[in-house]
Protein backbone atom coordinates (compact mmCIF):
# COMPACT_ATOMS: atom_id res chain seq x y z
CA UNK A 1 -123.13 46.02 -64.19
CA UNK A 2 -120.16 44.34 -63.10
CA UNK A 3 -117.98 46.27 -65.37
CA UNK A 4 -119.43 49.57 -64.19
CA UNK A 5 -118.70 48.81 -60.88
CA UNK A 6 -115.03 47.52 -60.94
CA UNK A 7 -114.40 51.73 -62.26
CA UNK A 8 -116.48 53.02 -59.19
CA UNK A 9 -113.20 54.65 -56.34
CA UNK A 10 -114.51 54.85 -52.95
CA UNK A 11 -112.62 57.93 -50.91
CA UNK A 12 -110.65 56.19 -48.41
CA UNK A 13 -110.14 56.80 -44.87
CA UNK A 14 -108.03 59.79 -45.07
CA UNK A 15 -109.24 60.95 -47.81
CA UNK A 16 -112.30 61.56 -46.42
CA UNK A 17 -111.59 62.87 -43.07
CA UNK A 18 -108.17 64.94 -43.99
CA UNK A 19 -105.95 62.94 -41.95
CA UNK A 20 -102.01 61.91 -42.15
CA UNK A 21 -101.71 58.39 -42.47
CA UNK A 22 -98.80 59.16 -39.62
CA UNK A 23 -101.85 59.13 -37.10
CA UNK A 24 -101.96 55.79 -35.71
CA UNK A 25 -105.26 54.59 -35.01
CA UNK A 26 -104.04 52.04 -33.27
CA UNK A 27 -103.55 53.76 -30.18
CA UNK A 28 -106.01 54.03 -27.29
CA UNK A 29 -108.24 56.80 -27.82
CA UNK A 30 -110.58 58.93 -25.00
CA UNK A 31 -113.46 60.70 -26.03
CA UNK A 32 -113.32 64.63 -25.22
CA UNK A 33 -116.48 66.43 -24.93
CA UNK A 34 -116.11 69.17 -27.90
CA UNK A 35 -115.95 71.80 -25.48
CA UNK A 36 -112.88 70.89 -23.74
CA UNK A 37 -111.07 70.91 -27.50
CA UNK A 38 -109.58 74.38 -28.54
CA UNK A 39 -107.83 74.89 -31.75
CA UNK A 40 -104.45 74.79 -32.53
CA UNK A 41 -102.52 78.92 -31.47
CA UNK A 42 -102.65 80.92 -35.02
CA UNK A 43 -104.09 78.06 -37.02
CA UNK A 44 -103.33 78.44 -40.59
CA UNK A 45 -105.93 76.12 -42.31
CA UNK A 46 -109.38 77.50 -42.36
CA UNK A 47 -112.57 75.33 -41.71
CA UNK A 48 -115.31 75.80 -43.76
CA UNK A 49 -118.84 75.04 -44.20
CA UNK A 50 -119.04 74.03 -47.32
CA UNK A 51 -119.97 71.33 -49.30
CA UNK A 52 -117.09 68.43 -48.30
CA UNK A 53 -117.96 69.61 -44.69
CA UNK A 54 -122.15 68.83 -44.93
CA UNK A 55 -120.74 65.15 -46.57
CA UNK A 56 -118.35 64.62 -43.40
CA UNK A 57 -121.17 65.73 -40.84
CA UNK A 58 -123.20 63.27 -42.67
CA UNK A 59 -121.04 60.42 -42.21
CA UNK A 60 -120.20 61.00 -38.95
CA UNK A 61 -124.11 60.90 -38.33
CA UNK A 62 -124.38 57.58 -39.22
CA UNK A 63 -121.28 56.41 -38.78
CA UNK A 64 -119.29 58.35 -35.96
CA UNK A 65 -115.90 59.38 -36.07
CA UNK A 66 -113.97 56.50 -37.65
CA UNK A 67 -110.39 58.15 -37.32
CA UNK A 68 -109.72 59.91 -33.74
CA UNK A 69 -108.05 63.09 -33.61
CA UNK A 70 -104.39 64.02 -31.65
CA UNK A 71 -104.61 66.52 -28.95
CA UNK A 72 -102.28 67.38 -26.58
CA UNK A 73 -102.69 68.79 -23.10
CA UNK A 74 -103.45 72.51 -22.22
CA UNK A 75 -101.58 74.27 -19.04
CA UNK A 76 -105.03 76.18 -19.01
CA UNK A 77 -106.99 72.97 -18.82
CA UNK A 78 -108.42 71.06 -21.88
CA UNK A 79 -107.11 70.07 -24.39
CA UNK A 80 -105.59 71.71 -27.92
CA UNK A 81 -106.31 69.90 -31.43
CA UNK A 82 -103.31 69.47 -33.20
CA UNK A 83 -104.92 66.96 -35.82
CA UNK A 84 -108.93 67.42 -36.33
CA UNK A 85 -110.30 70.59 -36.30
CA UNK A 86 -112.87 69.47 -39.79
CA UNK A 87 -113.27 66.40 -37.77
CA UNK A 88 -114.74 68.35 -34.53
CA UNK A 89 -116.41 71.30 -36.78
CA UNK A 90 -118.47 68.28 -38.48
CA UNK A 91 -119.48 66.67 -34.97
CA UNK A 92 -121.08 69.71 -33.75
CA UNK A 93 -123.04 70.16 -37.33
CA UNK A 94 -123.65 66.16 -36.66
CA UNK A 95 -125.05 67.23 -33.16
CA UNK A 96 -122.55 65.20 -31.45
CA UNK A 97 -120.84 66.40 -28.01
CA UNK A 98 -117.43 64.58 -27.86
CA UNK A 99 -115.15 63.22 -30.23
CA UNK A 100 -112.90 60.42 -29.80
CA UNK A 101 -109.23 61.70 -29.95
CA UNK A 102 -105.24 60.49 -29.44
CA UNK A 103 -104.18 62.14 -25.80
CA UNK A 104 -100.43 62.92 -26.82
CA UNK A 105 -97.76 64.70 -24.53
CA UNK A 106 -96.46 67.09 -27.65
CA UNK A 107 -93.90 69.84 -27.11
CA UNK A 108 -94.66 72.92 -29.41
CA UNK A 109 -92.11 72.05 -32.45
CA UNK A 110 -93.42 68.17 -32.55
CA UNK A 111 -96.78 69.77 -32.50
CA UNK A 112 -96.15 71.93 -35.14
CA UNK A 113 -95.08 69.50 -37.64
CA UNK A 114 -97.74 67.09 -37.10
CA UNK A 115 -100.83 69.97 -37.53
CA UNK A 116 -98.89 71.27 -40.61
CA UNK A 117 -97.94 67.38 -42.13
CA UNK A 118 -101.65 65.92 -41.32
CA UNK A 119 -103.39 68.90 -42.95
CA UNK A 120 -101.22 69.41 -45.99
CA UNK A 121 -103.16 65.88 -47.43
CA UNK A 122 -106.12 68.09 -47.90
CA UNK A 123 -107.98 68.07 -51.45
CA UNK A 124 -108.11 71.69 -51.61
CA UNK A 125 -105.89 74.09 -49.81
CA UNK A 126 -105.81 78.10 -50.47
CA UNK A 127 -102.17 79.68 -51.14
CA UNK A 128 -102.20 81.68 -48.14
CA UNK A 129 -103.06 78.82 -45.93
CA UNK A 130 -99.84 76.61 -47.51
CA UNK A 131 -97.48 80.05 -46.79
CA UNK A 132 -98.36 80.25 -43.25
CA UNK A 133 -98.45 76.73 -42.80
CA UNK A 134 -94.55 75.92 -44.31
CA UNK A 135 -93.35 78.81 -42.75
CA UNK A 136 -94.69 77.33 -39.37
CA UNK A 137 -93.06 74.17 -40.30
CA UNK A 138 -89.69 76.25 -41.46
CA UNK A 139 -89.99 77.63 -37.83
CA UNK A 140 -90.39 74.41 -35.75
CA UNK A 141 -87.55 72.49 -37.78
CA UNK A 142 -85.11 75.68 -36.76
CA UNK A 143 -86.37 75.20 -33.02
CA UNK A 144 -85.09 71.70 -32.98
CA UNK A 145 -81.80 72.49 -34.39
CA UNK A 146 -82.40 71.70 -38.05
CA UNK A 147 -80.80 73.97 -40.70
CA UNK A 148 -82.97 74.80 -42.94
CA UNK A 149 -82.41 77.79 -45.16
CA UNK A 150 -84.88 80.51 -46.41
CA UNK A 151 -83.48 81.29 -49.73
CA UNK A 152 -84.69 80.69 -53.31
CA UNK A 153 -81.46 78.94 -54.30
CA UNK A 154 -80.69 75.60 -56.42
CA UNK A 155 -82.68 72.48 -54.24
CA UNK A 156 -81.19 68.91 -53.52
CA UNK A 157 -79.60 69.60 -50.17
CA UNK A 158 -80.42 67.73 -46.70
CA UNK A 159 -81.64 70.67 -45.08
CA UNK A 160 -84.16 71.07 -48.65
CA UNK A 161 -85.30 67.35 -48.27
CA UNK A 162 -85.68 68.11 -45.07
CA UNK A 163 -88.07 70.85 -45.36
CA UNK A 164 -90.11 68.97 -48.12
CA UNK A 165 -90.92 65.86 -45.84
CA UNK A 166 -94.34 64.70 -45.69
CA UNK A 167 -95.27 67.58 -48.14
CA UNK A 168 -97.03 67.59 -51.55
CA UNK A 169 -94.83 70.57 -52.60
CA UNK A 170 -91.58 70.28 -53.73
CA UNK A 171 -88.54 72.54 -51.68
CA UNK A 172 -88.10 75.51 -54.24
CA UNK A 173 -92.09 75.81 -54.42
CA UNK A 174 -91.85 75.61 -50.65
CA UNK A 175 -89.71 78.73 -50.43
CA UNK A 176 -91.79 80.31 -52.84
CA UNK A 177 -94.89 79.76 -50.63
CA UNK A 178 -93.43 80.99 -47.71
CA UNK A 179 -92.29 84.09 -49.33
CA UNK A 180 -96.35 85.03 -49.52
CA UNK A 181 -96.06 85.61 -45.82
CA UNK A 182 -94.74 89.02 -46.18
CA UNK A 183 -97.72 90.36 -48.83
CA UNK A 184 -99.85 92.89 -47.68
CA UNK A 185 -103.05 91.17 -46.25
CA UNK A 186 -105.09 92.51 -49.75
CA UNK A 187 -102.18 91.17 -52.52
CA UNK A 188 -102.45 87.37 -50.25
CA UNK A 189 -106.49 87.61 -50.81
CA UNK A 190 -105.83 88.32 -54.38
CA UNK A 191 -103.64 85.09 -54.92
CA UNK A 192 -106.25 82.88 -53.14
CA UNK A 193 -109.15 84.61 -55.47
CA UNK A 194 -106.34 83.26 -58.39
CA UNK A 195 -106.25 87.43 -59.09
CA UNK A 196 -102.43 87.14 -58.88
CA UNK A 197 -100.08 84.76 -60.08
CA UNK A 198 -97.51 82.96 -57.51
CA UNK A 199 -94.33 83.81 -59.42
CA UNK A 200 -94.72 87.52 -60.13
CA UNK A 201 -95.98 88.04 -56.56
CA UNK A 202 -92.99 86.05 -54.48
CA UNK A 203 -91.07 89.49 -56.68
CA UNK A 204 -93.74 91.56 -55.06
CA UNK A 205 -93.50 90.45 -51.46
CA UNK A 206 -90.32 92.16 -51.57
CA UNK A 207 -91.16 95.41 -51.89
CA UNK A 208 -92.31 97.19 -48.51
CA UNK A 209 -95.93 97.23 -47.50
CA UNK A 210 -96.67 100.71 -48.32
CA UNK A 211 -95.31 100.11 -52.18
CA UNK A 212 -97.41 96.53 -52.10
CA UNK A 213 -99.94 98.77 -51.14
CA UNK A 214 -99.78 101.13 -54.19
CA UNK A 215 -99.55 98.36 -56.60
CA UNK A 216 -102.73 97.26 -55.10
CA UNK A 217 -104.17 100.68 -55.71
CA UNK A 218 -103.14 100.97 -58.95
CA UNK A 219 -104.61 96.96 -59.77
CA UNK A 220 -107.89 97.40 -57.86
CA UNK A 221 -108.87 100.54 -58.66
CA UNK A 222 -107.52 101.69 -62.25
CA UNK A 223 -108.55 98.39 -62.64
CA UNK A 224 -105.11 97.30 -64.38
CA UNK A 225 -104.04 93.32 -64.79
CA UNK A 226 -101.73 91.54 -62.93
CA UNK A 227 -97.98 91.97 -63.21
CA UNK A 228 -95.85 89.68 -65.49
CA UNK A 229 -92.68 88.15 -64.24
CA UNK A 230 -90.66 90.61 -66.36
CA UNK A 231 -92.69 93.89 -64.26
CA UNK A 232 -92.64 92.24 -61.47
CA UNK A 233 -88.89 92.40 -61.77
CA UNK A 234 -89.36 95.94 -63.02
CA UNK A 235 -90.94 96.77 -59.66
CA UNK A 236 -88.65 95.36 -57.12
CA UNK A 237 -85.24 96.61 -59.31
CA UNK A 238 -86.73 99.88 -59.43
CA UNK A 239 -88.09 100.07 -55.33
CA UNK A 240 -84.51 98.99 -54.67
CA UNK A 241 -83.16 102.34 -56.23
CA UNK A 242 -86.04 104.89 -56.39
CA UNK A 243 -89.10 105.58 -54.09
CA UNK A 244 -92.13 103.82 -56.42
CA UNK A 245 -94.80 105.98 -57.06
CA UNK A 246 -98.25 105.65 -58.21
CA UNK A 247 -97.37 106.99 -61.82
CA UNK A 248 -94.00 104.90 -62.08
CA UNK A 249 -95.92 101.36 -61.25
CA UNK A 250 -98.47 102.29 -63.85
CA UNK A 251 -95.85 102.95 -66.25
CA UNK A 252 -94.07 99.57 -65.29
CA UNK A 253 -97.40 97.97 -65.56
CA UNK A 254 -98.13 99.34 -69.26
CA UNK A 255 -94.51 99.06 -70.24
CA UNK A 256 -94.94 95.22 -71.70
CA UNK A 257 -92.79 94.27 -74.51
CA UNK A 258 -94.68 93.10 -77.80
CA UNK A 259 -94.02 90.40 -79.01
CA UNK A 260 -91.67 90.22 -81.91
CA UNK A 261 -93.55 89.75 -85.34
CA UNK A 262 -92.56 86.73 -87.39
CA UNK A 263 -92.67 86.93 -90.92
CA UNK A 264 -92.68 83.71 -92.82
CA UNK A 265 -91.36 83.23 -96.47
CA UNK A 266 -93.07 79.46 -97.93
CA UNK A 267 -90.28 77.53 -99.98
CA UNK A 268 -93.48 76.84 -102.19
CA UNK A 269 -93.24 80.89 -102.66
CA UNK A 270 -89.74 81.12 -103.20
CA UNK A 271 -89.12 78.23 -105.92
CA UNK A 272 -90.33 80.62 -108.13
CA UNK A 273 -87.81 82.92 -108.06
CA UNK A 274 -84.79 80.45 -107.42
CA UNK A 275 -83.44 77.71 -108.97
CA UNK A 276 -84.35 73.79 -107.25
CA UNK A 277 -80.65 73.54 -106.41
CA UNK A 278 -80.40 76.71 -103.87
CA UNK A 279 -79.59 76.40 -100.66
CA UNK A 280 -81.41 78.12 -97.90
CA UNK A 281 -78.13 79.81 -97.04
CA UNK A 282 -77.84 81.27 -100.70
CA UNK A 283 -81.74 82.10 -101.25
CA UNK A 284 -81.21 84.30 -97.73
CA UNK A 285 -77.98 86.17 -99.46
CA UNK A 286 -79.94 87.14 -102.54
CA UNK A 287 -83.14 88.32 -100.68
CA UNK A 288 -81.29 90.10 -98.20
CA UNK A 289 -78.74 91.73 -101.08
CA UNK A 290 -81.99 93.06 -103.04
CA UNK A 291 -83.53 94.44 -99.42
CA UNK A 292 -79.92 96.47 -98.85
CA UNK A 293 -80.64 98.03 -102.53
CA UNK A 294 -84.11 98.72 -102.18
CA UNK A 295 -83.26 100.21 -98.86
CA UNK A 296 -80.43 102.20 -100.62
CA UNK A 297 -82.98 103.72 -103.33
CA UNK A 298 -85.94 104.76 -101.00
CA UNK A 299 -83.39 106.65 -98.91
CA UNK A 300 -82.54 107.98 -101.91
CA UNK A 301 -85.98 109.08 -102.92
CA UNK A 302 -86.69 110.65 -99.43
CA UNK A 303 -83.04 112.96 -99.51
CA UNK A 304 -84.32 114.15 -103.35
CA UNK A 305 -87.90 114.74 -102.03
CA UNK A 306 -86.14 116.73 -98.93
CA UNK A 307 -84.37 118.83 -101.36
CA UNK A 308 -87.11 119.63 -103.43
């Protein structure tokens, strides 16, 4: 028994309310009735209830709201959630009516980064929620004078370090997650259902909605794969010097390269026909001489059949 239980892992704290360990529980906390708390303007992470959500409402049912959230002050009166939106959804499903929360005087940028930073420790997070969510972040750091740049170029920079802080990603697959923002609505839903792959489609998001909208087409309804890196290319090289039509992306799409046959000759094989002492180099010569002849008399064959 005692062995079995020294490999049972209890979730800890944050792991099982979604919180940054940035949030200082230290602090003196007030307890908001749930109706004064309103969530966080264009709120990228969605709250859902699933599974992980009925195990937090449970919890909190017996054993209240361990870790309070951080709200800030509303001009309109009440207060916005910057840090706790699961944490409130799962008190109303507990039947509670407030929540116990961190009153914090937040401009919009500071704000920003901590809703973006304290959900990013999630266990599960959908691509589109991560794009909106860095580019957010992207946005705030420019606000406060921080020079960040927006361009899929070699990492290792201040201003890259910068805009991986506190994240699970690193810079470059930052950038690429941000790039997701300017999909059509239908190609982002396809890369959370795992439809599309994140490479290929960061080449996509470049092409104007209306083309994005035709690859769709031609993917959803002649029911044709995903595009590879290489047509993905194909696409946005040929958008940037044509007008893409329905037709053209379905002959990017079926224009795939093979892959190049291999044909393998066994040493065990070739011993027969050449002596121990051979060297690769030589055996390769010989083979390739007798190919050149053989070549030379079927040509032959064909010009005295074409004469005949």
């Amino acid at each position: 028994m005692r062995g079995s239980a020294g490999k049972i892992q209890l979730a800890s704290l944050d792991e099982l309310f979604g919180v940054s360990r940035g949030e200082n529980v230290g602090e003196p906390f007030q307890k908001i009735p749930l109706s004064d708390l309103h969530p966080f303007k264009n709120h990228p992470f969605h709250v859902t209830d699933d599974e992980k959500m009925q195990e937090l409402a449970d919890s909190i049912a017996q054993h209240g709201v361990l870790v309070p959230g951080i709200v800030r002050p509303r001009l309109e009166g009440g207060y916005e959630l910057v840090s706790g939106h699961r944490r409130k959804r799962a008190c109303e499903l507990a039947g509670l009516t407030a929540m116990p929360v961190l009153v914090r005087e937040l401009d919009d940028d500071e704000a920003t980064l901590i809703m973006v930073d304290s959900n990013l420790q999630r266990e599960k997070i959908l691509p589109s929620e991560k794009a909106f969510a860095y580019r957010m972040k992207l946005e705030a750091m420019k606000h406060q004078g921080q020079r960040v740049d927006l361009t899929l170029r070699p990492v290792g920079t201040r201003s890259d370090e910068l805009l991986a802080n506190k994240s699970p990603d690193s810079a470059r697959q930052i950038q690429r997650y941000i790039r997701l923002t300017y999909l059509h609505p239908l190609l982002l839903q396809m890369v959370d259902e795992n439809k599309l792959v994140l490479r290929p489609t960061v080449e996509v998001s470049y092409l104007p909605l209306d083309d994005q909208m035709l690859l769709y087409d031609v993917i959803e309804e002649k029911s044709f794969g995903p595009p590879s890196m290489e047509q993905a290319k194909k696409l946005r090289d040929y958008c940037e010097r044509t007008t893409l039509t329905t037709s053209l992306i379905i002959d990017i799409l079926t224009d795939e390269k093979p892959n190049p046959e291999k044909i393998t000759l066994k040493k065990k094989c070739l011993n027969k026909y050449f002596p121990h002492d051979y060297t690769k180099k030589q055996m390769e010569e010989i083979i390739f001489s007798l190919l050149d002849a053989w070549k030379s008399q079927q040509e032959g064959v064909c010009t005295g059949d074409e004469n005949g």
